[in-house]
Protein backbone atom coordinates (compact mmCIF):
# COMPACT_ATOMS: atom_id res chain seq x y z
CA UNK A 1 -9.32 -18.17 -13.35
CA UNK A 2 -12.10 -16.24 -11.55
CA UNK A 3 -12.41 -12.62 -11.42
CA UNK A 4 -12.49 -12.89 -7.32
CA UNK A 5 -9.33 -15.20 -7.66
CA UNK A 6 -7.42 -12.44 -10.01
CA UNK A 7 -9.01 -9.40 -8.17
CA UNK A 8 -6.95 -11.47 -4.97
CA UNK A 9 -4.01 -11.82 -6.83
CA UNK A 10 -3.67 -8.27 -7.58
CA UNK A 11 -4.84 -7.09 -4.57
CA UNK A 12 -1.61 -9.33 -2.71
CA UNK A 13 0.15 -7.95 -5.10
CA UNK A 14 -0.23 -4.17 -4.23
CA UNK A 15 0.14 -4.88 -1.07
CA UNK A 16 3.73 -6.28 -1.26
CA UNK A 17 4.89 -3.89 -3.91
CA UNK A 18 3.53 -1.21 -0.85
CA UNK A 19 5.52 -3.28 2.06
CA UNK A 20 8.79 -3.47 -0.01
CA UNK A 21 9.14 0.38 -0.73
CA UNK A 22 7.70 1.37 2.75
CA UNK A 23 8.46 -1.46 5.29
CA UNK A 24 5.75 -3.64 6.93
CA UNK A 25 5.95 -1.02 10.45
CA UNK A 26 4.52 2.34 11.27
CA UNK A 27 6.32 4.29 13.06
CA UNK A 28 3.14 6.18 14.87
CA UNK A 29 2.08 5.53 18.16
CA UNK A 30 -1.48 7.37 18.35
CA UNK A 31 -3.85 5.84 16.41
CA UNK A 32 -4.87 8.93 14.31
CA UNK A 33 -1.13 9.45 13.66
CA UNK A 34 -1.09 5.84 12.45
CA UNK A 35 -4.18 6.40 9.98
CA UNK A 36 -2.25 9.46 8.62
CA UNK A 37 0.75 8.23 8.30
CA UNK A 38 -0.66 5.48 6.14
CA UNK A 39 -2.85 7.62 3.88
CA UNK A 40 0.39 10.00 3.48
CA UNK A 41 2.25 6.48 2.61
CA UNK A 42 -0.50 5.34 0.27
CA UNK A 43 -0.54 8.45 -1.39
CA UNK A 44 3.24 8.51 -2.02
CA UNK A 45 2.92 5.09 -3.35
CA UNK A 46 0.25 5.74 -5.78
CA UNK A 47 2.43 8.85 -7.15
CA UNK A 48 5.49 6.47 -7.58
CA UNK A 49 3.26 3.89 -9.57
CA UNK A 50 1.24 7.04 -12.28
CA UNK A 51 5.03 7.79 -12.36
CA UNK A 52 6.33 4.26 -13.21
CA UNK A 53 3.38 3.61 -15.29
């Protein structure tokens, strides 16, 4: 397999490990309030994987 094909792979991965703890919504209507809310999600996320890890 190629690194850009693996690279993919884990990048869909992360992506639905982050959609089945959070949801695939925001619940934001401004558009800065969305960008925070996702950072503040991201961030939560990452802390639940150094934890897992």
């Amino acid at each position: 397999m190629e690194k850009a094909q693996l690279w993919e792979r884990g990048f869909e991965s992360a992506i639905s490990s982050f959609k089945r703890v959070f949801g695939e919504h925001l619940t934001s209507v401004k558009w800065r309030y969305m960008v925070n809310e996702l950072l503040l999600k991201a961030s939560v996320h990452n802390m639940f994987m150094s934890i897992r890890a």
